[in-house]
Protein backbone atom coordinates (compact mmCIF):
# COMPACT_ATOMS: atom_id res chain seq x y z
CA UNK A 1 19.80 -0.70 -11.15
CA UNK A 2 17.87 2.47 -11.71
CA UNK A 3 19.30 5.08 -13.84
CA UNK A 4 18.20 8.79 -13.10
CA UNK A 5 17.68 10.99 -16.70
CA UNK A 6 17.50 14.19 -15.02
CA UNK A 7 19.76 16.26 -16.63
CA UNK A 8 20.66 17.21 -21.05
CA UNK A 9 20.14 13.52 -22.47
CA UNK A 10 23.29 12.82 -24.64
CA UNK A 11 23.82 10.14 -26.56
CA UNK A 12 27.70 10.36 -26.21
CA UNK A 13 27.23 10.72 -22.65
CA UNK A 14 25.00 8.72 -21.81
CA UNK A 15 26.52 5.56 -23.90
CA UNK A 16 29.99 6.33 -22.29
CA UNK A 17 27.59 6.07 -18.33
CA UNK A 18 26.94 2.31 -19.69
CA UNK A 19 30.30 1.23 -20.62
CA UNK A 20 30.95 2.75 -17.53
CA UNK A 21 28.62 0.66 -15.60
CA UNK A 22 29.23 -2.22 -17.84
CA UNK A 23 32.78 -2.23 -16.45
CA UNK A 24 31.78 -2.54 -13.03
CA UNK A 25 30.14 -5.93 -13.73
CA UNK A 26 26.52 -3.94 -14.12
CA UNK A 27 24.11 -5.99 -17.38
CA UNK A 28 20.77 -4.45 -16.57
CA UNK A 29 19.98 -1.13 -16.36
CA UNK A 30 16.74 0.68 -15.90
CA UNK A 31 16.89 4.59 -17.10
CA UNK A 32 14.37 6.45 -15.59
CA UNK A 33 13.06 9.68 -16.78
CA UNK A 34 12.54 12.64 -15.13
CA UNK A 35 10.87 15.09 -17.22
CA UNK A 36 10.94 18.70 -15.89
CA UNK A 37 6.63 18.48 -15.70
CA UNK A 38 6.90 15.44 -13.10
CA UNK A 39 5.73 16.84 -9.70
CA UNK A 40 7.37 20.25 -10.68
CA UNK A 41 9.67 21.79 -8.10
CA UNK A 42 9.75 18.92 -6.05
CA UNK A 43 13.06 17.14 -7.88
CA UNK A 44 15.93 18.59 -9.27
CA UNK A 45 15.85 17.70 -13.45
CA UNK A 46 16.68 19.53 -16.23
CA UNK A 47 15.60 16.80 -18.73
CA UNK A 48 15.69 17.55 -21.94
CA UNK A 49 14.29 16.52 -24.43
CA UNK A 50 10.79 16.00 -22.99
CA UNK A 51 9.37 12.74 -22.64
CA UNK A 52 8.30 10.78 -25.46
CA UNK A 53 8.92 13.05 -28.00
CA UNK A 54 10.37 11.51 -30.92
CA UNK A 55 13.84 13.62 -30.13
CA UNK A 56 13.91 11.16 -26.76
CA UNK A 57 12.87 8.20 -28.49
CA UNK A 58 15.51 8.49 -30.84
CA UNK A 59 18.24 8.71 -27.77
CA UNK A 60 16.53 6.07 -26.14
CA UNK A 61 16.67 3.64 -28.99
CA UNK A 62 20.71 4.78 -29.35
CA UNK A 63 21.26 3.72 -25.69
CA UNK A 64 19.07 0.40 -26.65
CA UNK A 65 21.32 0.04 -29.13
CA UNK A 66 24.70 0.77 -27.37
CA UNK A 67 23.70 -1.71 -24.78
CA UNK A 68 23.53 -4.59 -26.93
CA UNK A 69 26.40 -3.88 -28.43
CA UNK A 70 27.83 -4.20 -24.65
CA UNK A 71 26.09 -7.09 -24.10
CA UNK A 72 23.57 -5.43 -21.42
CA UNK A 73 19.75 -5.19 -21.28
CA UNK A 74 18.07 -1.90 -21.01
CA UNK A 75 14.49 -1.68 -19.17
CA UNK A 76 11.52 -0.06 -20.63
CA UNK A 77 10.44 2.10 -17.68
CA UNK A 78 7.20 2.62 -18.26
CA UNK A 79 6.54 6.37 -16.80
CA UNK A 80 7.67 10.00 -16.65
CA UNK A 81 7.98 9.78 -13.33
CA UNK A 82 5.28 7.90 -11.12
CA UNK A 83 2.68 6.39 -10.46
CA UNK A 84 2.25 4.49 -13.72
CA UNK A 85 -0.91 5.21 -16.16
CA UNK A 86 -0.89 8.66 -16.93
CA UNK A 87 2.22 9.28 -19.45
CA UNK A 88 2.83 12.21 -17.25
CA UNK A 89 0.04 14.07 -17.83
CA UNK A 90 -0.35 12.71 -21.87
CA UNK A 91 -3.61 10.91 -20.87
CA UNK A 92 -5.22 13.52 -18.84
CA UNK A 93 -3.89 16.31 -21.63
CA UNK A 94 -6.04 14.39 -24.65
CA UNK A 95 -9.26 13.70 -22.34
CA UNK A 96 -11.19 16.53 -22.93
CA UNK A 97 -14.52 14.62 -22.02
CA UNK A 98 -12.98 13.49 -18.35
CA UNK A 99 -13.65 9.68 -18.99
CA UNK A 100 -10.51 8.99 -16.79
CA UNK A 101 -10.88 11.04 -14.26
CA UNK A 102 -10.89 8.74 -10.84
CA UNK A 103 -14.18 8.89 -8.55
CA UNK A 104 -15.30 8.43 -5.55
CA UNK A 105 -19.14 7.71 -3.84
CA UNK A 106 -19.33 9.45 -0.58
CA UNK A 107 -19.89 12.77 0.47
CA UNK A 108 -17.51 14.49 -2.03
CA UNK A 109 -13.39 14.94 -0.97
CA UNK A 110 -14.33 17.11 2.07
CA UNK A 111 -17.36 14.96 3.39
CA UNK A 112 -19.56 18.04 3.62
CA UNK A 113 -21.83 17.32 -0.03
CA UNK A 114 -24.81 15.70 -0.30
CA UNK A 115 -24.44 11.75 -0.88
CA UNK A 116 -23.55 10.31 -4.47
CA UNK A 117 -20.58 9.63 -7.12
CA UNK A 118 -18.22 12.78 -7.65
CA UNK A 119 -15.44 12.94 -10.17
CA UNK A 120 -12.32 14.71 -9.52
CA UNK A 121 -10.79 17.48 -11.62
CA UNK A 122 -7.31 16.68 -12.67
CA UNK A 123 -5.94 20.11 -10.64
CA UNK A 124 -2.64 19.65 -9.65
CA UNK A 125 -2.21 15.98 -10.19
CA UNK A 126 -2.97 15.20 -13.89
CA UNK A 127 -0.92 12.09 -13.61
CA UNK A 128 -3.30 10.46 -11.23
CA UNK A 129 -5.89 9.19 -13.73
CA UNK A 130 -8.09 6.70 -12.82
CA UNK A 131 -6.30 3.24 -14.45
CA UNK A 132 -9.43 1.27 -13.48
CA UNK A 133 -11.55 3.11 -15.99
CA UNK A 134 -12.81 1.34 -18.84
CA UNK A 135 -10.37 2.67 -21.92
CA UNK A 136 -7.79 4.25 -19.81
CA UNK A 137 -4.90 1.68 -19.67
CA UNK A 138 -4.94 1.16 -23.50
CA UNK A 139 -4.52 5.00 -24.14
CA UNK A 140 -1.60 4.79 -22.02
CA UNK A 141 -0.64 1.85 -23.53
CA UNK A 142 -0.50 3.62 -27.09
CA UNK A 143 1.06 6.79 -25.57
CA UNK A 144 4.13 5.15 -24.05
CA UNK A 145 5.09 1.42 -24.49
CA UNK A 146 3.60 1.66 -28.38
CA UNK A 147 5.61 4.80 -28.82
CA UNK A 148 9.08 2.79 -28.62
CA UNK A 149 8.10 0.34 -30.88
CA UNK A 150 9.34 2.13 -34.35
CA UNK A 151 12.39 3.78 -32.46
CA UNK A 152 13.70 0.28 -31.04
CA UNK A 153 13.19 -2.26 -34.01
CA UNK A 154 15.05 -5.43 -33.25
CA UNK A 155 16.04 -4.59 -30.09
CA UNK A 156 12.52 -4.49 -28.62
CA UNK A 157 12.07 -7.86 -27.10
CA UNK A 158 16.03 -8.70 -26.91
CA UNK A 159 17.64 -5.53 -25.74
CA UNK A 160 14.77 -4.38 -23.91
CA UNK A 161 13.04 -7.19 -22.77
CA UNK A 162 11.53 -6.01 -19.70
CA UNK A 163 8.75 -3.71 -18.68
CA UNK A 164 8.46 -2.08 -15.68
CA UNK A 165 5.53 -0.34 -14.56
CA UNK A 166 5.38 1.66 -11.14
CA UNK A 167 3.51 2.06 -8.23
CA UNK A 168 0.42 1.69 -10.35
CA UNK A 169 -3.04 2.56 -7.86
CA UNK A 170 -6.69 2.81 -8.51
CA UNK A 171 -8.71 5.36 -6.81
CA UNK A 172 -8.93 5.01 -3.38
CA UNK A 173 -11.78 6.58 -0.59
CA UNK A 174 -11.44 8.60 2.79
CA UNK A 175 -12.36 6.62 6.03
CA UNK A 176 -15.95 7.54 6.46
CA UNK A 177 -16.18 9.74 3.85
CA UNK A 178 -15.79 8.01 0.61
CA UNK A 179 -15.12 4.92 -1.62
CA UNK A 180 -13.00 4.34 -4.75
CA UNK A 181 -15.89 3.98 -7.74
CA UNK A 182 -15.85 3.65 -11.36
CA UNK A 183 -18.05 5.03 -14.10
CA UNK A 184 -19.74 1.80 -14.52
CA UNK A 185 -18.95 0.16 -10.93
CA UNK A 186 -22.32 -0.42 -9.76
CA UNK A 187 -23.24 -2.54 -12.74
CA UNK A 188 -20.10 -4.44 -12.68
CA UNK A 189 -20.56 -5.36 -9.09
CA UNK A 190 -24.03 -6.61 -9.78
CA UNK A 191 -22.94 -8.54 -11.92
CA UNK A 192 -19.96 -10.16 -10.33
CA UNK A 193 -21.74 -10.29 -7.30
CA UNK A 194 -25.28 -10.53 -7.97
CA UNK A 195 -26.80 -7.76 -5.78
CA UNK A 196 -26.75 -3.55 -5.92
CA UNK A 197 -23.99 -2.35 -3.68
CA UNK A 198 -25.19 1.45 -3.91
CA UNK A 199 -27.59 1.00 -1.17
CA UNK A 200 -24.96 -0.53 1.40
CA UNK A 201 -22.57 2.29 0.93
CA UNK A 202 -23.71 4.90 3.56
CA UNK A 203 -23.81 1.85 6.06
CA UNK A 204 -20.15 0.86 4.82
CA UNK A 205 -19.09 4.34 5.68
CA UNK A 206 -20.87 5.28 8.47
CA UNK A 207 -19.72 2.42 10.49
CA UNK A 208 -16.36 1.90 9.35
CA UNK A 209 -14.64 0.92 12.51
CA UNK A 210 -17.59 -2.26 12.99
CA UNK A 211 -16.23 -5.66 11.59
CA UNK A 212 -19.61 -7.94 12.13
CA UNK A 213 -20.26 -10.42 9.41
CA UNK A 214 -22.68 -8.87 7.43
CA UNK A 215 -20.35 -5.76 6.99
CA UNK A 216 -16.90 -7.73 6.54
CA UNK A 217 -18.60 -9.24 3.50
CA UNK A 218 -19.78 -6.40 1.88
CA UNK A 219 -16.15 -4.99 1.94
CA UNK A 220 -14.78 -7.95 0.98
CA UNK A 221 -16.71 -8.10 -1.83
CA UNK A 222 -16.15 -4.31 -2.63
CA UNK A 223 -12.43 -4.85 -2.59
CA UNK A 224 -13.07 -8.38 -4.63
CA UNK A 225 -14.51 -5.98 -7.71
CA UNK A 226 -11.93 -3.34 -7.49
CA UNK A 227 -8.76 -5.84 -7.22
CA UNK A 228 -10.72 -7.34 -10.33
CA UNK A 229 -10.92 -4.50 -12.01
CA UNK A 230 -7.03 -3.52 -10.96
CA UNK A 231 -5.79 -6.49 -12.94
CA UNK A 232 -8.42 -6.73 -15.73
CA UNK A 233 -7.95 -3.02 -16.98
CA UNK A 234 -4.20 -2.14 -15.97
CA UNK A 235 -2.59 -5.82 -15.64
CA UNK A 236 -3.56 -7.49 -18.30
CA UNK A 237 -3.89 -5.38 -21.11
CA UNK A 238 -0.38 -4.14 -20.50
CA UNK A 239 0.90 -8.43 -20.23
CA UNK A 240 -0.81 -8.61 -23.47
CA UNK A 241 0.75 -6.00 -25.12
CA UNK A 242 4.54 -6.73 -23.58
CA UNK A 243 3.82 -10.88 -25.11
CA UNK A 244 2.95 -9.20 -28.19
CA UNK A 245 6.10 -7.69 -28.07
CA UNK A 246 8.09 -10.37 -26.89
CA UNK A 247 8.69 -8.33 -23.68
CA UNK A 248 8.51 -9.17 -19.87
CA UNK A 249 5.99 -7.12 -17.90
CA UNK A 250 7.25 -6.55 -14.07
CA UNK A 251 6.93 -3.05 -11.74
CA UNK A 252 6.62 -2.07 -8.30
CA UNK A 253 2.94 -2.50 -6.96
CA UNK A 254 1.86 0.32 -4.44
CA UNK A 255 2.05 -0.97 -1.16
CA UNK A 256 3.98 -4.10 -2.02
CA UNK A 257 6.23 -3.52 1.09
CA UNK A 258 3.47 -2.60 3.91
């Protein structure tokens, strides 16, 4: 079960909402911020105080707390919102160099510039960082799940024994336009793959209603390197942090239902 902060967290309140629930038969519960800078104006929160601030982790670890004394389990959701990676806007905030930013190769988001690799500006959407970029899923890592750790203390592990990250996605391309790309993709898929992608690209684009052989493997082996990358730099460093912890990593993968 998902439970919606969107409103004054109190402790009182929110402890009497579990023994509530707890009543009904409910033993895990998944609370859910939503902090007032998540997609503003689009949802209805007055969530205070703001996410991740020690004031919240101290209310979260008094719910932990009040659930084991109930005999429930709380999940560790791992977002201000969605999609998973960005803290809600925490990563993007302390990236001054743009390291995380996602990219694309193509002709740039409108498919008018001149061919090559073009980062994005964070804009209006600083919680879209790029979670396939080298660094980027440990500095979310230490904003949010390593944040808990002094505020829960035994209850990390026990109480909360269950991660969930959500609707976690690397950067994706425009039909004919663009693909996803990395700062260091090109030498990554050399060497997984053992030739230069680079020069394939405007073919891969140009033609990207064709499905001969030649082209079917040079996706395939395009969307080989990013799945690779999806799980070696956003799924597992976050399983090896949650069995450092004790804790069970699950989410919601983007997609999952199409």
């Amino acid at each position: 079960f998902f439970w919606m902060w969107n409103d004054k967290l109190e402790p009182a309140k929110l402890c009497a909402q579990l023994e509530d629930m707890r009543s009904h038969g409910l033993r895990n519960v998944c609370a859910h911020p939503f902090p007032k800078s998540f997609r503003a104006g689009s949802f209805s929160t007055r969530m205070e105080p703001d996410y991740l601030t020690p004031e919240f982790l101290k209310i979260y670890a008094a719910v932990a707390k009040k659930a084991r004394e109930l005999g429930m389990h709380l999940y560790l959701y791992d977002e201000g919102g969605w999609p998973s990676g960005g803290a809600c806007g925490l990563v993007a905030a302390g990236d001054k160099e743009g390291r995380f930013h996602p990219r694309r190769i193509g002709y740039g988001k409108d498919g008018r510039q001149p061919f090559g690799v073009y980062s994005e500006p964070w804009k209006k959407n600083p919680d879209y960082v790029s979670i396939i970029e080298k660094g980027a899923t440990e500095r979310f890592l230490e904003l949010t799940h390593s944040a808990y750790v002094p505020y829960l203390g035994e209850d990390l592990g026990t109480t909360v024994r269950v991660a969930f990250t959500d609707e976690p996605q690397r950067p994706g391309g425009v039909t004919g336009v663009s693909l996803g790309w990395t700062a260091d993709f090109a030498e990554v898929f050399k060497a997984k793959k053992g030739y230069d992608i680079v020069p394939h690209v405007k073919e891969m684009l140009s033609r990207p209603d064709e499905t001969d052989d030649r082209l079917a493997k040079l996706r395939i082996d395009y969307n080989d390197v990013m799945a690779d990358l999806f799980v070696e730099r956003y799924l597992a460093p976050i399983q090896k942090w949650c069995r450092a912890h004790g804790v069970l990593s699950g989410g919601h993968l983007n997609g999952e239902d199409m």
